[in-house]
N, C-alpha and C. Protein backbone atom coordinates (compact mmCIF):
# COMPACT_ATOMS: atom_id res chain seq x y z
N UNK A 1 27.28 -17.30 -8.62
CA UNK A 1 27.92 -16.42 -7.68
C UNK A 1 27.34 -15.00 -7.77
N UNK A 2 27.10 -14.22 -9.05
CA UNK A 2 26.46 -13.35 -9.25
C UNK A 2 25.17 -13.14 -8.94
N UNK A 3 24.49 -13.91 -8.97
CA UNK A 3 22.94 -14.40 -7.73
C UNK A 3 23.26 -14.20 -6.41
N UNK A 4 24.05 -14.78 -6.12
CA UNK A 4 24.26 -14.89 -4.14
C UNK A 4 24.29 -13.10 -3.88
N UNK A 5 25.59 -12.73 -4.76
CA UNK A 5 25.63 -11.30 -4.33
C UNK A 5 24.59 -10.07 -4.47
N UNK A 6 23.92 -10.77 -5.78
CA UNK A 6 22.89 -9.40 -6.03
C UNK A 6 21.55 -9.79 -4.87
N UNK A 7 21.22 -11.26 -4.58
CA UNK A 7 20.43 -11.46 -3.62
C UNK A 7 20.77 -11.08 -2.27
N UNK A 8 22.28 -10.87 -2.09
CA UNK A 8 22.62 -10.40 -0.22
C UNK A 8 22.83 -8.70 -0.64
N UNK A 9 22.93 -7.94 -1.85
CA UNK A 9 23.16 -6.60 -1.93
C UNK A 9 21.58 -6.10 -2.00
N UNK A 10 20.45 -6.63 -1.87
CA UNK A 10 19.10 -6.26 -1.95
C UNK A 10 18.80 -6.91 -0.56
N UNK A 11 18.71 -7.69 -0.14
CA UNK A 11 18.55 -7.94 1.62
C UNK A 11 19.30 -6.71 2.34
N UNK A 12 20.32 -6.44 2.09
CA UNK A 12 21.06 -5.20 3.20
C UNK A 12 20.50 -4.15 2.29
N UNK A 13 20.09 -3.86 1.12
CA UNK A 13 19.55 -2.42 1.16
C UNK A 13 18.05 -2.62 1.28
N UNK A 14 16.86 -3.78 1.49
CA UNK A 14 16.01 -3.92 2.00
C UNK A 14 16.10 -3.78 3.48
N UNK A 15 17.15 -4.47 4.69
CA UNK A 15 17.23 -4.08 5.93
C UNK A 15 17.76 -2.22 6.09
N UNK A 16 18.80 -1.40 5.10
CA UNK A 16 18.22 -0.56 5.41
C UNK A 16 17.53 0.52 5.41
N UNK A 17 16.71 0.45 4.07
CA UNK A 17 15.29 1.05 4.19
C UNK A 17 14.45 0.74 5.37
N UNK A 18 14.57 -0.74 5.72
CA UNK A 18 13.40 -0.72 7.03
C UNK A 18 14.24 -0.03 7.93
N UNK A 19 15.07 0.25 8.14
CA UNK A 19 16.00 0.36 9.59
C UNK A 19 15.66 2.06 9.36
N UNK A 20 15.77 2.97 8.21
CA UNK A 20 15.30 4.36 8.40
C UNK A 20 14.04 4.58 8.57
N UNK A 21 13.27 3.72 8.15
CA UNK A 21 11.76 3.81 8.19
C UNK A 21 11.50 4.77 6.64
N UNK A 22 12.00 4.34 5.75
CA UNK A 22 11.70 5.25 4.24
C UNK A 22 10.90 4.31 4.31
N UNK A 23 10.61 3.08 3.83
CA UNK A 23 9.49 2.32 3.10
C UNK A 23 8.47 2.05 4.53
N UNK A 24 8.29 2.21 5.68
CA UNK A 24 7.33 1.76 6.83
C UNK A 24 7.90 2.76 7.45
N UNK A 25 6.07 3.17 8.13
CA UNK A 25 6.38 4.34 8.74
C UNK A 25 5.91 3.45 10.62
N UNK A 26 5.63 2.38 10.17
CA UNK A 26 5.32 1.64 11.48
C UNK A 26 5.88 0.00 11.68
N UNK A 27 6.78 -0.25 13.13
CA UNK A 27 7.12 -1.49 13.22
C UNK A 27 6.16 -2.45 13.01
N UNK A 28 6.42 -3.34 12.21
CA UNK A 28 5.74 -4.52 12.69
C UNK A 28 5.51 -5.56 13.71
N UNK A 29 4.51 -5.42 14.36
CA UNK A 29 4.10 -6.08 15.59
C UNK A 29 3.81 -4.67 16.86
N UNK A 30 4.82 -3.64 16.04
CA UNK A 30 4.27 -2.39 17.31
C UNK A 30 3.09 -1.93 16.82
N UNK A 31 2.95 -1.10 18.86
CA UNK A 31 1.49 -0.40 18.68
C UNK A 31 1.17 0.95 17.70
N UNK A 32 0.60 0.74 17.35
CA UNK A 32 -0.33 2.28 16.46
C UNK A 32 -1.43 2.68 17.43
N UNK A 33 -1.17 4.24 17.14
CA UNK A 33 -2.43 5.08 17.75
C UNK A 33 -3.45 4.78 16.93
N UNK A 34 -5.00 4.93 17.70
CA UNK A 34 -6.30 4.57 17.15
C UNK A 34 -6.58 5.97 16.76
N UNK A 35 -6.52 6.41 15.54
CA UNK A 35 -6.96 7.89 14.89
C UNK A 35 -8.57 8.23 14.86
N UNK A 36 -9.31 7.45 14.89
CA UNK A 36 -10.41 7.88 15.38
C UNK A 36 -11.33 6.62 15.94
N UNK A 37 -11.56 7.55 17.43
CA UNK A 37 -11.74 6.59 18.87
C UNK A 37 -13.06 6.61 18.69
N UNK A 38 -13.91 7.40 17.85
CA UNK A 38 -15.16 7.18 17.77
C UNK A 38 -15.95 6.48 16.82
N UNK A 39 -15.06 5.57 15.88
CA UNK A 39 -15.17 4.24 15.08
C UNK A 39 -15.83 3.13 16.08
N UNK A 40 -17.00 3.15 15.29
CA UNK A 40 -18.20 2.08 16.05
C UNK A 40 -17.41 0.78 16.20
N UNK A 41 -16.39 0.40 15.59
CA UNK A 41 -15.84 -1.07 15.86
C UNK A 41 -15.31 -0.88 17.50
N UNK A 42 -14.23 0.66 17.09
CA UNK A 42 -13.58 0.75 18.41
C UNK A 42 -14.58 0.32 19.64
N UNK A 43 -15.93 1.25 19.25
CA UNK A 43 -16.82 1.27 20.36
C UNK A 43 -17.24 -0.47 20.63
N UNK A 44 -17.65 -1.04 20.07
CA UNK A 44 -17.60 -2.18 20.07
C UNK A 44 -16.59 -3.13 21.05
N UNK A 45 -15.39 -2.85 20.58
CA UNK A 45 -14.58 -3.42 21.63
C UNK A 45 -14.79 -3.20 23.02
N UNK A 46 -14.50 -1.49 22.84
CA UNK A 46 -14.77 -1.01 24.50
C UNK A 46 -15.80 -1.79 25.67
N UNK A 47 -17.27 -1.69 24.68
CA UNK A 47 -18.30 -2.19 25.13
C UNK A 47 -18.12 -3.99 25.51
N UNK A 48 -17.69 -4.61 24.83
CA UNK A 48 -17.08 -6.32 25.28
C UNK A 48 -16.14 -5.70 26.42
N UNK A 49 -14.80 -5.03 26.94
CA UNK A 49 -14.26 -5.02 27.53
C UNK A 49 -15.26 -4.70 28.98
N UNK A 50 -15.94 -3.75 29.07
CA UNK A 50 -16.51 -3.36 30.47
C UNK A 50 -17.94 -4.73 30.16
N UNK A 51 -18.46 -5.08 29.48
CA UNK A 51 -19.13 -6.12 29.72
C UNK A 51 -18.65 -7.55 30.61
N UNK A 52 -17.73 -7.74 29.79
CA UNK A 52 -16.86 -8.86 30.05
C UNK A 52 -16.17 -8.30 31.61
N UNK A 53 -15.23 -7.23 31.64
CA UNK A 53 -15.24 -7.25 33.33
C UNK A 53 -16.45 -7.30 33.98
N UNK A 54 -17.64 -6.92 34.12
CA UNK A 54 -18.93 -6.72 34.76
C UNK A 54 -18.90 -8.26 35.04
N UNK A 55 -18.65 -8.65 34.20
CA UNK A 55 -19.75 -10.23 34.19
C UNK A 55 -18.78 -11.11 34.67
N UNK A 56 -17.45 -11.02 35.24
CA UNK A 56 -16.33 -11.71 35.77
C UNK A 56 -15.99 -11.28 37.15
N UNK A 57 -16.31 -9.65 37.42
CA UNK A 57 -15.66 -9.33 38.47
C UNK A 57 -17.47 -8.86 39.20
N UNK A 58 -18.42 -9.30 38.78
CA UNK A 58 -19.85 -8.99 39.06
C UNK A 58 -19.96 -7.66 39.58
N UNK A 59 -19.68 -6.54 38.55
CA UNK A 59 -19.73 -5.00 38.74
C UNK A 59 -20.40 -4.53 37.85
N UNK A 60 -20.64 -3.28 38.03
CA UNK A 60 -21.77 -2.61 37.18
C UNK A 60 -21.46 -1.66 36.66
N UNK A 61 -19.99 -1.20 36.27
CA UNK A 61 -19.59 -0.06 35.19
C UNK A 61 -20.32 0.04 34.21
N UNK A 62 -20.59 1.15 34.31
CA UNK A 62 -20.99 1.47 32.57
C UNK A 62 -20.16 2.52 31.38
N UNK A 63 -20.00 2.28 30.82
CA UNK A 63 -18.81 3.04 29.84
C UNK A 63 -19.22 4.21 29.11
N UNK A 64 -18.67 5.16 29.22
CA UNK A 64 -18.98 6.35 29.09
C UNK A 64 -18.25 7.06 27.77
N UNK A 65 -16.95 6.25 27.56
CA UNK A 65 -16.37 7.09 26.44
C UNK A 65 -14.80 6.17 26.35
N UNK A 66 -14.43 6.39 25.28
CA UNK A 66 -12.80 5.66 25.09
C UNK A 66 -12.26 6.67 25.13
N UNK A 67 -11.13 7.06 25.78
CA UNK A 67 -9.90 8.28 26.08
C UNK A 67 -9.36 8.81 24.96
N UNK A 68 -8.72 7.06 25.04
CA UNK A 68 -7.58 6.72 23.39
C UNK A 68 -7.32 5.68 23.91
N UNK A 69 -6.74 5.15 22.94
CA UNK A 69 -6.42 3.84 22.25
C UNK A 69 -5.17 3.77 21.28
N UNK A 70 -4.59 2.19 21.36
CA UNK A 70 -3.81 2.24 20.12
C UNK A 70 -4.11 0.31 19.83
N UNK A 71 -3.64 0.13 18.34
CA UNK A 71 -3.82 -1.00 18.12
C UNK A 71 -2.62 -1.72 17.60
N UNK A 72 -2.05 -3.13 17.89
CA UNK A 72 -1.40 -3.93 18.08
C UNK A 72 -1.63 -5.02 16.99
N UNK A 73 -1.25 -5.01 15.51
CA UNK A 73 -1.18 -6.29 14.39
C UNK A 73 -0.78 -7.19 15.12
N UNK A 74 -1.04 -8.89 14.96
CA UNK A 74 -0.09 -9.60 15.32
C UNK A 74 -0.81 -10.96 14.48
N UNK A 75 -1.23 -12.31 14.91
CA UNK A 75 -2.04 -12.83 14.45
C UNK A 75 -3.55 -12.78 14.13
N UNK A 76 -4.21 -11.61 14.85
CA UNK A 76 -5.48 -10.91 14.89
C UNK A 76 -4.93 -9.34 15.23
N UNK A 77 -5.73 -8.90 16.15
CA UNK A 77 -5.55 -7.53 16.87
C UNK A 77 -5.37 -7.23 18.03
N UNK A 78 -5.17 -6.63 18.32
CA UNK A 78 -4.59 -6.20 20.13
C UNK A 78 -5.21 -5.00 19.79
N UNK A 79 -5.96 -4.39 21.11
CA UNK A 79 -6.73 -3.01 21.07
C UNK A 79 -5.78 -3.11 22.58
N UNK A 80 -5.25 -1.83 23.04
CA UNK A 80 -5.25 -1.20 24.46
C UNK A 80 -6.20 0.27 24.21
N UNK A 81 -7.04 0.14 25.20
CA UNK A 81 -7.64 1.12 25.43
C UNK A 81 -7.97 1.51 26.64
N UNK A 82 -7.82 3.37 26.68
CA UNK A 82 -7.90 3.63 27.86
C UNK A 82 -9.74 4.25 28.21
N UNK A 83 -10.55 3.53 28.60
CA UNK A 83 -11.95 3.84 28.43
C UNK A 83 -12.38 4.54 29.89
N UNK A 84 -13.45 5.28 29.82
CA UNK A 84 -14.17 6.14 31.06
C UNK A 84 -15.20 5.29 31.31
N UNK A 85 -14.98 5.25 32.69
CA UNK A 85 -16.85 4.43 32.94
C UNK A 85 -17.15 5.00 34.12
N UNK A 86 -18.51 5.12 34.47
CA UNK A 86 -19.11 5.35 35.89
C UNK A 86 -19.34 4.10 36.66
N UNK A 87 -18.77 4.07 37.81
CA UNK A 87 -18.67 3.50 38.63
C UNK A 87 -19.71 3.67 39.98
N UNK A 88 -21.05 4.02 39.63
CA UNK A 88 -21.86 4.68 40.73
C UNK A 88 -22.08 6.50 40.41
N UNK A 89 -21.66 6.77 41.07
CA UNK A 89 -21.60 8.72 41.03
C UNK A 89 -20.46 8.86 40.52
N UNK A 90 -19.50 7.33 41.08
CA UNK A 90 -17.55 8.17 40.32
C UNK A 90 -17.31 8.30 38.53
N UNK A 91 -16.57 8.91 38.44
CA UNK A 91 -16.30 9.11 37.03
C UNK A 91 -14.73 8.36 36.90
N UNK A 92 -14.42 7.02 36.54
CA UNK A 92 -13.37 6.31 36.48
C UNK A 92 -12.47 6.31 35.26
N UNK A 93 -10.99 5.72 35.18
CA UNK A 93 -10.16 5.62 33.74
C UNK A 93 -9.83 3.86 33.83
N UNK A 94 -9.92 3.01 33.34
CA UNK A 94 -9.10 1.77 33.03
C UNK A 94 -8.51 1.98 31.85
N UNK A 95 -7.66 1.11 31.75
CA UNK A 95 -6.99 0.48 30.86
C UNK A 95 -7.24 -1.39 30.49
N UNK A 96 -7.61 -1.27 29.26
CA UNK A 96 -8.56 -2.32 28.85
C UNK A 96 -7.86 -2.96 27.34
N UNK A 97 -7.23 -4.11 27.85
CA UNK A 97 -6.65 -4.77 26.65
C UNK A 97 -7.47 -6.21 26.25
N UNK A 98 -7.70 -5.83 24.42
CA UNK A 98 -8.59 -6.92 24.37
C UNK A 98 -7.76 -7.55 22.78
N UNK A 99 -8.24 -9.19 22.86
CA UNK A 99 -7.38 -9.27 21.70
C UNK A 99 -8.53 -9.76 20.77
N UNK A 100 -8.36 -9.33 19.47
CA UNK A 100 -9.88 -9.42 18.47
C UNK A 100 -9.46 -10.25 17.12
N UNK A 101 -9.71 -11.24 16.62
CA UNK A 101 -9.97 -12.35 15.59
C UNK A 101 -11.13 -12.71 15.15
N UNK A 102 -11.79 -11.33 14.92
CA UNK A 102 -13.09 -11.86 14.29
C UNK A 102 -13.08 -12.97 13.27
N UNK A 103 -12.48 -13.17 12.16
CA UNK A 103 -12.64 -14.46 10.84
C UNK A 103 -12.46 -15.27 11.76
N UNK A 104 -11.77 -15.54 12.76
CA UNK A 104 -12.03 -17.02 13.76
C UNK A 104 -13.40 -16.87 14.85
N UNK A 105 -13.86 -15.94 14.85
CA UNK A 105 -14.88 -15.41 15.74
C UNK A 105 -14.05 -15.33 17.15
N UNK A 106 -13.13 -15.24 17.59
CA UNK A 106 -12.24 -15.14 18.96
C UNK A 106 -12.14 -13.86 19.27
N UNK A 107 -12.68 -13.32 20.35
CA UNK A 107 -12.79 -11.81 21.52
C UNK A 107 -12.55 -11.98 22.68
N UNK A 108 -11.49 -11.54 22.98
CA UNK A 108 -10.60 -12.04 24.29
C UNK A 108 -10.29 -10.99 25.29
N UNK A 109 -10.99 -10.93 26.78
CA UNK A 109 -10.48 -9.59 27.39
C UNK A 109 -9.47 -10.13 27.94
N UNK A 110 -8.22 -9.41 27.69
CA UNK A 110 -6.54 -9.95 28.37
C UNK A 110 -6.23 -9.42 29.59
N UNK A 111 -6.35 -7.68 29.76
CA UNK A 111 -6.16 -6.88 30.97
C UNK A 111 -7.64 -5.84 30.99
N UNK A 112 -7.98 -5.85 32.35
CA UNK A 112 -8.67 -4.47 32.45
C UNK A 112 -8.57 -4.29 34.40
N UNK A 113 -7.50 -2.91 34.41
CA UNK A 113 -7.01 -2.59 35.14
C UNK A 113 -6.77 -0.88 35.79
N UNK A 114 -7.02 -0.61 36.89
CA UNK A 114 -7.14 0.84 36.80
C UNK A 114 -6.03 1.92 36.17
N UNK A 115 -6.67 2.62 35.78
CA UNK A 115 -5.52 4.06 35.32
C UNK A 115 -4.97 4.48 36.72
N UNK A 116 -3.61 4.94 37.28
CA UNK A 116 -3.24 5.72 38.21
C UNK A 116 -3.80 7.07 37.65
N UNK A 117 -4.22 7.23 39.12
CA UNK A 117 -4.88 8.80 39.22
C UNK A 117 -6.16 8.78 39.33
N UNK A 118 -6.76 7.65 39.43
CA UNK A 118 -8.16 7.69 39.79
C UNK A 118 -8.51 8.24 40.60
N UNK A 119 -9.52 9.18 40.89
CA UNK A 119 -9.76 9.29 42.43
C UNK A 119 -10.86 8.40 43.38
């Protein structure tokens, strides 16, 4: 009986440390900001995302820069990123969600869709 209780009096003060965020300063499964967008992996992604639209929607963006970004733990990674590309003379924003499992080798473009406010 003394087990049951000391095991349910450490579950409720384990739920609420997570619930103030003292021990995690981030949900699990939520997004995190990408702290630096100029990490060649990041770039990497970016570059599969406007490839992979090019070669689906037969366009010729070329990518110019990542905005920002944030990244998504889950069974691999979730990148949303908001990347710049030229579109001809235009200077464009998408939003470009890709999901990444490299140890399985799996690179997946999920969304790539315009930013409002394009002109």
């Amino acid at each position: 009986m003394r087990l049951l209780i000391l095991a349910a009096a450490t579950v409720l003060l384990l739920l609420q440390v997570s619930a103030t965020g003292a021990a995690r300063r981030e949900l699990v499964g939520g997004w995190s900001p990408i702290k630096d967008l100029s990490d060649s992996y990041v770039g990497e992604i970016a570059k599969f995302a406007v490839k992979t639209h090019n070669d689906e929607a037969k366009m010729g963006l070329v990518l110019e820069k990542v905005v920002r970004g944030e990244t998504q733990t889950v069974s691999g990674t979730n990148y949303r990123l908001v990347i710049q590309v030229k579109d001809g003379a235009e200077t464009k924003n998408f939003e470009a969600a890709v999901f990444d499992k490299p140890w399985e080798h799996v690179r997946r473009l999920t969304s790539f869709k315009p930013v409002l406010g394009n002109a």
